[in-house]
Structures are given as C-alpha cells and as structure tokens.
C-alpha atoms as a PDB file:
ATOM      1  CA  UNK A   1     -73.595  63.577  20.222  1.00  0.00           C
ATOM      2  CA  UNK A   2     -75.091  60.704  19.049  1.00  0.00           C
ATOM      3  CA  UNK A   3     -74.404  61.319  15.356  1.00  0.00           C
ATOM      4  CA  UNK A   4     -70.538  61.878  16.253  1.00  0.00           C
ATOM      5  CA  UNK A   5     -70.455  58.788  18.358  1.00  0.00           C
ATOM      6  CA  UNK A   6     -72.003  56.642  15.598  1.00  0.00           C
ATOM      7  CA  UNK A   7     -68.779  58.138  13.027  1.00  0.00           C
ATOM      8  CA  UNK A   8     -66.127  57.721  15.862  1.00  0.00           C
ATOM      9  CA  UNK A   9     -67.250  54.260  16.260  1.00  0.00           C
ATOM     10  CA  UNK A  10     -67.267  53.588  12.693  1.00  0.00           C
ATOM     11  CA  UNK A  11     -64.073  54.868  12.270  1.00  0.00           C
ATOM     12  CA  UNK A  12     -62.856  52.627  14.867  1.00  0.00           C
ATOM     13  CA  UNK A  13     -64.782  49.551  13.782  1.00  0.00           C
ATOM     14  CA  UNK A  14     -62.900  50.378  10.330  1.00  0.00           C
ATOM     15  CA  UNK A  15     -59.306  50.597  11.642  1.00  0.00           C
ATOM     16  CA  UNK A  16     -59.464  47.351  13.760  1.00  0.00           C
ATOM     17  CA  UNK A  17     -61.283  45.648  11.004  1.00  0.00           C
ATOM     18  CA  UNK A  18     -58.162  46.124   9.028  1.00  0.00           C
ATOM     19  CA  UNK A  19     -55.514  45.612  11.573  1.00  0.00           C
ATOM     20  CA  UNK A  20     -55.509  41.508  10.968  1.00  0.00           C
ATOM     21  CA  UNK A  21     -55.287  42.713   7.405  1.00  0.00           C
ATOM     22  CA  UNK A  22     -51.925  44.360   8.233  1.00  0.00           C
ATOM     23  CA  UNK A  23     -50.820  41.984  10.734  1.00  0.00           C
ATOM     24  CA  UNK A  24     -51.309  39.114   7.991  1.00  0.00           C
ATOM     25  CA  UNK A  25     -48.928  40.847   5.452  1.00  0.00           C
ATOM     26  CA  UNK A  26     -46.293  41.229   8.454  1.00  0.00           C
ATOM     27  CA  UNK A  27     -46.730  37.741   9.082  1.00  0.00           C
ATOM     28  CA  UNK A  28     -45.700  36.691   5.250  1.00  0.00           C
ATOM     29  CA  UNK A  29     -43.372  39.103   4.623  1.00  0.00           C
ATOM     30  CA  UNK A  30     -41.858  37.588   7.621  1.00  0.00           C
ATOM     31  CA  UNK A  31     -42.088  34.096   7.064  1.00  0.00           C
ATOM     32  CA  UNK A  32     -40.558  35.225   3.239  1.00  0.00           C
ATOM     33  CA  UNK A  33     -37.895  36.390   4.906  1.00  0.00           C
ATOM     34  CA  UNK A  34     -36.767  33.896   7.309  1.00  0.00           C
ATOM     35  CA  UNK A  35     -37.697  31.167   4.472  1.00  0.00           C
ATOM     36  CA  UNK A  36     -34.228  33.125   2.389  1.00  0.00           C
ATOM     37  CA  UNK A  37     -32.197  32.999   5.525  1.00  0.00           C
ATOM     38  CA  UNK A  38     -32.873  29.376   5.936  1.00  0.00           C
ATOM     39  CA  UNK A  39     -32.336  28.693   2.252  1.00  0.00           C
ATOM     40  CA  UNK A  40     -28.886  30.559   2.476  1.00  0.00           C
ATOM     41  CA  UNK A  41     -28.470  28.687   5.339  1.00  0.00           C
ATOM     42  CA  UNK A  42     -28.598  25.435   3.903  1.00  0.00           C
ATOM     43  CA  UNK A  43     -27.289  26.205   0.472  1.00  0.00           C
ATOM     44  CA  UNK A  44     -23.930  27.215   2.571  1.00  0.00           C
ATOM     45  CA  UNK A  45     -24.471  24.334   4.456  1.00  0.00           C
ATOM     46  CA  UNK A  46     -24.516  22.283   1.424  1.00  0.00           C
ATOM     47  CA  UNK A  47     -21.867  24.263   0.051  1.00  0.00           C
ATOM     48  CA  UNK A  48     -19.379  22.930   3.114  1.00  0.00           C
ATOM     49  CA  UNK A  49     -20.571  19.619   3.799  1.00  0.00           C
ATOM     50  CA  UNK A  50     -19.409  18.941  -0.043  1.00  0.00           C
ATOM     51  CA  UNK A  51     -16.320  20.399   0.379  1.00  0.00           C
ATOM     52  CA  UNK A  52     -15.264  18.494   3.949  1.00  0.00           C
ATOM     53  CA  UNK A  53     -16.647  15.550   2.014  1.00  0.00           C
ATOM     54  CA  UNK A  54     -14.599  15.388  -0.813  1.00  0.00           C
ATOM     55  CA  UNK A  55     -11.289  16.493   1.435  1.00  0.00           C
ATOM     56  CA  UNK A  56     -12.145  13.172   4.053  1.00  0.00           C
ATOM     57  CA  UNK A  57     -12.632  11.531   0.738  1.00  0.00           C
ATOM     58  CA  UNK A  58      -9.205  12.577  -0.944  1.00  0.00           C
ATOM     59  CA  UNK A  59      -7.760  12.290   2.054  1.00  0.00           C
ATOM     60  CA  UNK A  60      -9.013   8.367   2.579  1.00  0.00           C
ATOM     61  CA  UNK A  61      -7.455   7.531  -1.049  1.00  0.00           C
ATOM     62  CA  UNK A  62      -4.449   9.192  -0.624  1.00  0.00           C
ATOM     63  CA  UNK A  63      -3.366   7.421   3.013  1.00  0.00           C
ATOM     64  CA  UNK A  64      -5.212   4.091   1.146  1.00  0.00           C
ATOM     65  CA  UNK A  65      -2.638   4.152  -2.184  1.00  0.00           C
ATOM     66  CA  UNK A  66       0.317   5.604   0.409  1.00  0.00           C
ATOM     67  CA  UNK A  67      -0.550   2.224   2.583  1.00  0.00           C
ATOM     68  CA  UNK A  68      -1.263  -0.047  -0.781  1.00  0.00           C
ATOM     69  CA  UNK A  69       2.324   1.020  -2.171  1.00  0.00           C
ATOM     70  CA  UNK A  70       4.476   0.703   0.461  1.00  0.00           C
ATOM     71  CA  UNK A  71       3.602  -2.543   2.236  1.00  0.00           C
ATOM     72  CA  UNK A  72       4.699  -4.796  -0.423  1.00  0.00           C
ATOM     73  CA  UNK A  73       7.964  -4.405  -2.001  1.00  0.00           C
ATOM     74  CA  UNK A  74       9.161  -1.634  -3.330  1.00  0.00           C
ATOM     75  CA  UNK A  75       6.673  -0.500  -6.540  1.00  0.00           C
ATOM     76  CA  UNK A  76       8.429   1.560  -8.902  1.00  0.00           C
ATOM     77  CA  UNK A  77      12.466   1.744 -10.050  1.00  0.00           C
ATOM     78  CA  UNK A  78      13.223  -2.014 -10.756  1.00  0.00           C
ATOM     79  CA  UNK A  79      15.047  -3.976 -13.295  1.00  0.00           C
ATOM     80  CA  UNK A  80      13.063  -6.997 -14.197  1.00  0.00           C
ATOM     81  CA  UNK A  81      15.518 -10.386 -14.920  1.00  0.00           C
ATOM     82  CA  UNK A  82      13.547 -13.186 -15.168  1.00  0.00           C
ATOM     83  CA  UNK A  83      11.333 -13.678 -12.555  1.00  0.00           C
ATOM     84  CA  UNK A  84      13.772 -11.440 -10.791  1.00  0.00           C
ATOM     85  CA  UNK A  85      13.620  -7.574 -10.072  1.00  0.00           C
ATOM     86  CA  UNK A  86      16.709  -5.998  -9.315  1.00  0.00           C
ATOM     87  CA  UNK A  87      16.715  -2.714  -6.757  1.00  0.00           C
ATOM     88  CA  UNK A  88      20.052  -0.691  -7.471  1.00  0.00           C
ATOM     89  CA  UNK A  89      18.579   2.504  -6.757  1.00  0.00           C
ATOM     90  CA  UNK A  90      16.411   2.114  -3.491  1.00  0.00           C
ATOM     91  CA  UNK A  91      19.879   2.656  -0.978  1.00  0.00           C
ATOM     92  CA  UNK A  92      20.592   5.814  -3.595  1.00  0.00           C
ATOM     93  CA  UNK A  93      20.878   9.663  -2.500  1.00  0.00           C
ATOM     94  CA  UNK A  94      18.482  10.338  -4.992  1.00  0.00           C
ATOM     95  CA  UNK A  95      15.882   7.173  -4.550  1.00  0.00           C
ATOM     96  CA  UNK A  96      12.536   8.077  -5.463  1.00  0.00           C
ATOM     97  CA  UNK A  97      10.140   9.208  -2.234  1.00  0.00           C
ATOM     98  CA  UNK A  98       8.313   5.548  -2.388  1.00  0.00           C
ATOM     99  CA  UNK A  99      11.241   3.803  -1.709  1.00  0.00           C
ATOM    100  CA  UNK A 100      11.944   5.988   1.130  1.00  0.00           C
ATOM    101  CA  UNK A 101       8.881   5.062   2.425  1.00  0.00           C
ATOM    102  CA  UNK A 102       9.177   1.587   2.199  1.00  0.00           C
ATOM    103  CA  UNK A 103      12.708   1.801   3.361  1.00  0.00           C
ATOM    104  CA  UNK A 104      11.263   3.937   6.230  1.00  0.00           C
ATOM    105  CA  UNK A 105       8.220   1.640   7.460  1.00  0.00           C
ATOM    106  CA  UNK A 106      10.615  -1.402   7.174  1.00  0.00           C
ATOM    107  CA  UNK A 107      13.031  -0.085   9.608  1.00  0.00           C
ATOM    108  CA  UNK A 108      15.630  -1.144   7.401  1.00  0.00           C
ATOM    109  CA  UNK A 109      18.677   0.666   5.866  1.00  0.00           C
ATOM    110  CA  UNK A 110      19.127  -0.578   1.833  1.00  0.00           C
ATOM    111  CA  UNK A 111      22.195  -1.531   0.468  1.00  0.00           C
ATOM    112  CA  UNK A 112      23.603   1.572  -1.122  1.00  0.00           C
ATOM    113  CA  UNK A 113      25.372   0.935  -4.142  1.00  0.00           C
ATOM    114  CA  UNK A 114      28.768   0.575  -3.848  1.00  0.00           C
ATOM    115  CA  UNK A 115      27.800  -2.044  -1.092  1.00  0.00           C
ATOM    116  CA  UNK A 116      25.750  -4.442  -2.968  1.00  0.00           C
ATOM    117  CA  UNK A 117      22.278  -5.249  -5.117  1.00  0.00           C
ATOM    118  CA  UNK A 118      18.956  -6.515  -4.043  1.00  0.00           C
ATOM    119  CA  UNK A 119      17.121  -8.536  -6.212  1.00  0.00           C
ATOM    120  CA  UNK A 120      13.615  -9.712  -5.248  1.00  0.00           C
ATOM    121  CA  UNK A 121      10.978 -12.322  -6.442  1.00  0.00           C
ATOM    122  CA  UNK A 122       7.417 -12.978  -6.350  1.00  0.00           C
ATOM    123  CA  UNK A 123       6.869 -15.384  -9.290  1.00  0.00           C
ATOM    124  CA  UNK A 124       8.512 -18.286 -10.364  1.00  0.00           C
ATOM    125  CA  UNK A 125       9.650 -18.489 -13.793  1.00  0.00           C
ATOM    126  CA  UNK A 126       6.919 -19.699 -15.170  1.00  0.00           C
ATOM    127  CA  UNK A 127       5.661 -16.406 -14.349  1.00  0.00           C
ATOM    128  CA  UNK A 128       3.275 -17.841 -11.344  1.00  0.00           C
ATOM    129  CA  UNK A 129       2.801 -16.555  -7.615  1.00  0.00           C
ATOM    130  CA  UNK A 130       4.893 -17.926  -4.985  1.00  0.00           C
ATOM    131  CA  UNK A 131       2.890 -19.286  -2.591  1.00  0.00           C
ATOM    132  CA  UNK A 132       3.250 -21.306   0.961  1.00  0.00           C
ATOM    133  CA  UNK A 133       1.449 -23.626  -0.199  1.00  0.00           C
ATOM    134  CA  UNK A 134       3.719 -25.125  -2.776  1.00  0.00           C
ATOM    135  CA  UNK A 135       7.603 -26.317  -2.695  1.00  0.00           C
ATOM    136  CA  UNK A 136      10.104 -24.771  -4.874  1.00  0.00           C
ATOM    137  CA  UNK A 137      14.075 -25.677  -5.864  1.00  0.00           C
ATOM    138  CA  UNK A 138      15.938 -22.381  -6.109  1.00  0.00           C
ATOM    139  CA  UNK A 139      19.279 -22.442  -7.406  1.00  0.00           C
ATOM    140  CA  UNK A 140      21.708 -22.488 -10.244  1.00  0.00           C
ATOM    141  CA  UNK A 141      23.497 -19.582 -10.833  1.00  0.00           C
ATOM    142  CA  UNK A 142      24.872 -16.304  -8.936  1.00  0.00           C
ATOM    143  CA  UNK A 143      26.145 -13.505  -9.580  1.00  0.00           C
ATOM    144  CA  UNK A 144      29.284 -12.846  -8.353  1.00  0.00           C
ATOM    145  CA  UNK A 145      29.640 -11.284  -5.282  1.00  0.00           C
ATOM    146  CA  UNK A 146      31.908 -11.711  -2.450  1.00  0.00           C
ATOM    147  CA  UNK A 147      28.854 -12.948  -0.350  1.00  0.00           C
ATOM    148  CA  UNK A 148      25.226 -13.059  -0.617  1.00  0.00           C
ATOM    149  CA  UNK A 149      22.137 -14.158   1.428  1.00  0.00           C
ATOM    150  CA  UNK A 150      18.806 -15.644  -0.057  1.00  0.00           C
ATOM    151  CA  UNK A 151      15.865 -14.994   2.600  1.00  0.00           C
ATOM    152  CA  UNK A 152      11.902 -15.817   2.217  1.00  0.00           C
ATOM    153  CA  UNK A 153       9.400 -14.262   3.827  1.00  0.00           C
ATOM    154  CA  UNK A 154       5.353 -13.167   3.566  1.00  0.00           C
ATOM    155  CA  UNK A 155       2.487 -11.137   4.917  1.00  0.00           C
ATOM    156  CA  UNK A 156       0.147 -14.475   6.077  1.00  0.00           C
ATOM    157  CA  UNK A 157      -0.289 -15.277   9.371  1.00  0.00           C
ATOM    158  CA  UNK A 158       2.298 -16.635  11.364  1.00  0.00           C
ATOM    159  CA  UNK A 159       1.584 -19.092  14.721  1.00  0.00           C
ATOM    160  CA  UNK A 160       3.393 -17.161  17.484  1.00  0.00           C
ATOM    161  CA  UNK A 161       4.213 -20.240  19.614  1.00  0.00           C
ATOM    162  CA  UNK A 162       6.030 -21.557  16.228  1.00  0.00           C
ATOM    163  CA  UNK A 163       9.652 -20.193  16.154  1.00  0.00           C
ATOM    164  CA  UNK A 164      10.895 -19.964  12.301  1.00  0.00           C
ATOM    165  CA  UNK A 165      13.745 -22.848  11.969  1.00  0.00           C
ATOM    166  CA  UNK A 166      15.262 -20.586   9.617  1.00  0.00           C
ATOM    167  CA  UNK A 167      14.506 -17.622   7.865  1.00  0.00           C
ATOM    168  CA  UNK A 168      17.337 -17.402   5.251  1.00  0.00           C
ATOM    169  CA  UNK A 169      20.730 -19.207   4.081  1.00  0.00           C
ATOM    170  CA  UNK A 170      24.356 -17.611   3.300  1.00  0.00           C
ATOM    171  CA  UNK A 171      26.880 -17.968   0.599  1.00  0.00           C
ATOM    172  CA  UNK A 172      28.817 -19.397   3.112  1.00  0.00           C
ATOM    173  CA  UNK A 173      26.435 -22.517   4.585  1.00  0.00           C
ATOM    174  CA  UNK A 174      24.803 -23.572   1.583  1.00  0.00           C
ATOM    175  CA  UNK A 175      25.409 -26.686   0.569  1.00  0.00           C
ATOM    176  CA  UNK A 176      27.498 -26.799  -3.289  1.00  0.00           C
ATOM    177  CA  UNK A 177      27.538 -29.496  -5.976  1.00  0.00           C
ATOM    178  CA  UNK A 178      30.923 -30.222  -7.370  1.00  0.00           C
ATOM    179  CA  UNK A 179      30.616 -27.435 -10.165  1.00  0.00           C
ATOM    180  CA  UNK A 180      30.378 -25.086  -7.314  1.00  0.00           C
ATOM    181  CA  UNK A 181      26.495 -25.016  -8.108  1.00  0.00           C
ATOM    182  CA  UNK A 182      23.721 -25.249  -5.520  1.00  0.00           C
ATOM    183  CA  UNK A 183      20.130 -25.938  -4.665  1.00  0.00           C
ATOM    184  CA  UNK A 184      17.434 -24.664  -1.554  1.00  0.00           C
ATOM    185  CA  UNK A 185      14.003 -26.244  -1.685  1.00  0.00           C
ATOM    186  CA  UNK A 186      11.693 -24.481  -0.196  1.00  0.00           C
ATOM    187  CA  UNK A 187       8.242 -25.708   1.369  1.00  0.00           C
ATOM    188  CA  UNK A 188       6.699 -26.902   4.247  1.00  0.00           C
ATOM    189  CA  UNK A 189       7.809 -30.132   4.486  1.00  0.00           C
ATOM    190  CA  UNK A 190      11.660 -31.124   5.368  1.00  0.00           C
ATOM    191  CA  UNK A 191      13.755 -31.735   3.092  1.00  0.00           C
ATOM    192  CA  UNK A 192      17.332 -33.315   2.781  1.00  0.00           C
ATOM    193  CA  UNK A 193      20.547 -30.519   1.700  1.00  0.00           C
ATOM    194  CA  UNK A 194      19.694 -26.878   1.694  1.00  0.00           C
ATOM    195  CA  UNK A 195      16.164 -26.890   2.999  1.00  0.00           C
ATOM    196  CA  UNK A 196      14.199 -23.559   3.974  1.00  0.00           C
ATOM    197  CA  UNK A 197      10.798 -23.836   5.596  1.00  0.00           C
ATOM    198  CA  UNK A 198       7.827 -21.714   4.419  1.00  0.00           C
ATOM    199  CA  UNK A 199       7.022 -18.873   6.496  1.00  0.00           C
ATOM    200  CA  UNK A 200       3.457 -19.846   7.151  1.00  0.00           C
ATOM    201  CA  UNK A 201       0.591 -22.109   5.942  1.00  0.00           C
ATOM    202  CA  UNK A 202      -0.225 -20.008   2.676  1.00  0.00           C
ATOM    203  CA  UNK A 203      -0.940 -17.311   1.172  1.00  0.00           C
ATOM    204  CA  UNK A 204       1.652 -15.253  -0.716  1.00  0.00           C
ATOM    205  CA  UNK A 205       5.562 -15.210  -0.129  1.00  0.00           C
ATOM    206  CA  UNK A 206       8.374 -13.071  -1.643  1.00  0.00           C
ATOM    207  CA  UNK A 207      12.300 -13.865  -2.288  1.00  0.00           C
ATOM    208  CA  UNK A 208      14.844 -11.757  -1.509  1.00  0.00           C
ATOM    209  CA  UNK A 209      18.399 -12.424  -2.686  1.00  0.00           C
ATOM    210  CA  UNK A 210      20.936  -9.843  -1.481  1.00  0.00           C
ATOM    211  CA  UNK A 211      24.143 -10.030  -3.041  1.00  0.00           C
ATOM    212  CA  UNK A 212      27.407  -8.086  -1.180  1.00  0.00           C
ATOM    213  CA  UNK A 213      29.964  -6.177  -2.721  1.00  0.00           C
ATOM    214  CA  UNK A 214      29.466  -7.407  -6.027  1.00  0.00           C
ATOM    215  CA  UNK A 215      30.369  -5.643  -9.575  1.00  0.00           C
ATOM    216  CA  UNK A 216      27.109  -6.011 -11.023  1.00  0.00           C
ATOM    217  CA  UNK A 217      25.490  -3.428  -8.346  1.00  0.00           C
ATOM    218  CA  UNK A 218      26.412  -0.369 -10.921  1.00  0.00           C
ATOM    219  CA  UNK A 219      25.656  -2.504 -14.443  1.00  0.00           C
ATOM    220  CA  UNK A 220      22.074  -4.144 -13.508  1.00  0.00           C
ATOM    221  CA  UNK A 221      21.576  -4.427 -17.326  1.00  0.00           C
ATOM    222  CA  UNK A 222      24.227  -6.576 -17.769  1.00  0.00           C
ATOM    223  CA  UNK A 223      21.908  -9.422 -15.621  1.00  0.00           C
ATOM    224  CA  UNK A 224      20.099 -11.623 -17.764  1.00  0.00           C
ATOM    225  CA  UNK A 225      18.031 -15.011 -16.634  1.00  0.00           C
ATOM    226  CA  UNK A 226      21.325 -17.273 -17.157  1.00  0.00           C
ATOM    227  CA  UNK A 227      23.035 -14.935 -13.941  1.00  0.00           C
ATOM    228  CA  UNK A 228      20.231 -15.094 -11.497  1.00  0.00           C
ATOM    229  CA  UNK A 229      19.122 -18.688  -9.613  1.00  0.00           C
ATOM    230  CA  UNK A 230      16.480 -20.451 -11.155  1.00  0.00           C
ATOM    231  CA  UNK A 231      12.855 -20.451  -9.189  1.00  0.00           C
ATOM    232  CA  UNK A 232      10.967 -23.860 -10.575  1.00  0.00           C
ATOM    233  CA  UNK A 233       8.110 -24.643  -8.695  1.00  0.00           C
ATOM    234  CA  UNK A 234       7.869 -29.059  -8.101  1.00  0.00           C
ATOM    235  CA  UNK A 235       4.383 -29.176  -6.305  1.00  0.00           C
ATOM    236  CA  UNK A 236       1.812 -28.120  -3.955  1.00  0.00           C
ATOM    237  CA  UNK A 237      -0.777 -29.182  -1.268  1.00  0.00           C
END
C-alpha cells in the first residue's frame, strides 16, 4: 500500500506540476488572439476615420470655393471692355449653374436679354482696385439704351445709424454737359454736380452700370473702351 501510494502521488505531483505549464500556453494563445482582434480593430478603425476625414475635408472645400465664388460678382461668362465686364448671359435660360447661384443668394432677378446688359467694374482703367478710400470721376460715354442706372456698392462695413444718401443715379437725373456728356464723382467727401457717396470707409467697392432695353444686349463684342464711361481715379486719403 505504501509502494502504490508513493506512484499515485507521483503521478499526481506530475500532472499538477504541469498544469501551470498548460494554463501558460492558454494564456498566450489567448492574449495572441485578442492582440489580432484588436489589430483588426484598429486597422478598420483607421480604415474609417480616413475615409470620414477626407469626406469632412472635401466637403469643407467644396462649400469653401461654392461660398468664395458666389459672393463677389459673378466669376465666369463675362466680356471684358476696358475696365468693364459685360454680363449678357447671367438672366439667360441656359446661364451657367454659378450664375444661378449668385443670382440666387442675391435675391435678385438679372436682366434677361432682350431687356437689357449689365456691365460691372472693379478696377479703374488704369487697371487698379476701386477702393472707398479714394474719389473717382466716372463718365463719358454710354451706350445707348433707352435708360440706364450706374449704382456702387461693397462688402466693408457699413455704420447702421448712417443711412446711404444715395446708392445710385439714373439716366434721367444725372446732370449733362452741353454735348449731352456727363460726369459722377465718387468718394467720401461732397462734391458739387453728380456726386455719389462711398458706401463705407474702405475697403473694396464694385460698379455696376445697368443699361435698359438697349441694342447692344445681343452684340456685347461690338463694346469697346470708347462705348463704356471712363473710371479715372483723382485721389485718395
């Protein structure tokens, strides 16, 4: 009995000697395993987070360049006269989508063209930006047109307990010189005749010169500098 219980103990003393052998392989295998499931993990993980990234990202620069090209004027489809640009298309069936849009954050409904032209300016002719800060003479020439408005206006800020004097002049108040030819100045100080007060301080300002049933809306290229009203710049602060 003694010689059997010795070998029975042995044998046990043997098996539980190598059970933390075999509980240390289940342990690795194990942490093997869930060390693949995380990397997985975070390789799909990776995977995604790249993928929403670069949609917020094209998403960002696509409502950025929507916002850059349609708060200015309008950015593609002119005729440039001068330091004019002529518009005949943006009132069109078939304008292009960025007029639209510009057309559609405006508010405003374009002059179609049978109806008139709109011809806009940001430079003077010596090919610099208009700015608040300076004073300019506008005037000469036309084109015909049974009627036609010249307005000015910017994107600087504007004192809200400051009402605009006046935002624009018609065919039909300007003041003529005996060849039927005219001149606005245009700055922040007053001026005698046809005088039309900056917007604002500074900053950058934009002509618009919208011209009413007038032949010339269906043969823009037949505009040249001698047609459109001269923008010289005489000073600034």
């Amino acid at each position: 009995m003694n010689a059997l219980s010795r070998i029975m103990t042995g044998a046990i003393g043997a098996r539980t000697r190598r059970a933390p052998a075999h509980t240390d392989e289940s342990l690795g295998e194990r942490s093997a395993r869930i060390g693949g499931i995380l990397g997985g993990f975070l390789r799909r993980t990776s995977r995604t987070g790249f993928v929403l990234y670069a949609l917020a990202l094209g998403a960002a620069l696509g409502l950025a360049s929507a916002d850059f090209a349609t708060s200015g004027g309008y950015p593609v489809g002119g005729t440039t006269i001068g330091a004019w640009t002529a518009w005949a298309k943006t009132g069109a069936v078939d304008a292009d989508p960025y007029s639209r849009a510009v057309n559609a954050r405006r508010g405003e409904i374009p002059l179609a063209i049978g109806e008139g032209l709109l011809l806009t300016a940001a430079t003077d002719d010596a090919g610099r930006r208009l700015d608040a800060a300076c004073t300019y003479a506008v005037g000469g020439a036309v084109p015909p047109a049974r009627a036609w408005t010249l307005a000015i206006g910017g994107r600087g800020a504007v004192d809200p307990a400051t009402k605009p004097i006046r935002e624009a002049f018609t065919s039909t108040e300007v003041l003529r010189e005996a060849d039927d030819r005219f001149v606005i100045t245009i700055g922040q100080e007053v001026q005698s005749g046809n005088w039309l007060p900056m917007p604002h301080p500074r900053g950058p300002v934009r002509l618009a010169l919208r011209l009413y049933d007038t032949p010339v809306a269906a043969s823009v290229g037949s505009l040249d500098r001698s047609t459109v009203p001269a923008i010289t710049r005489l000073g600034c602060k």
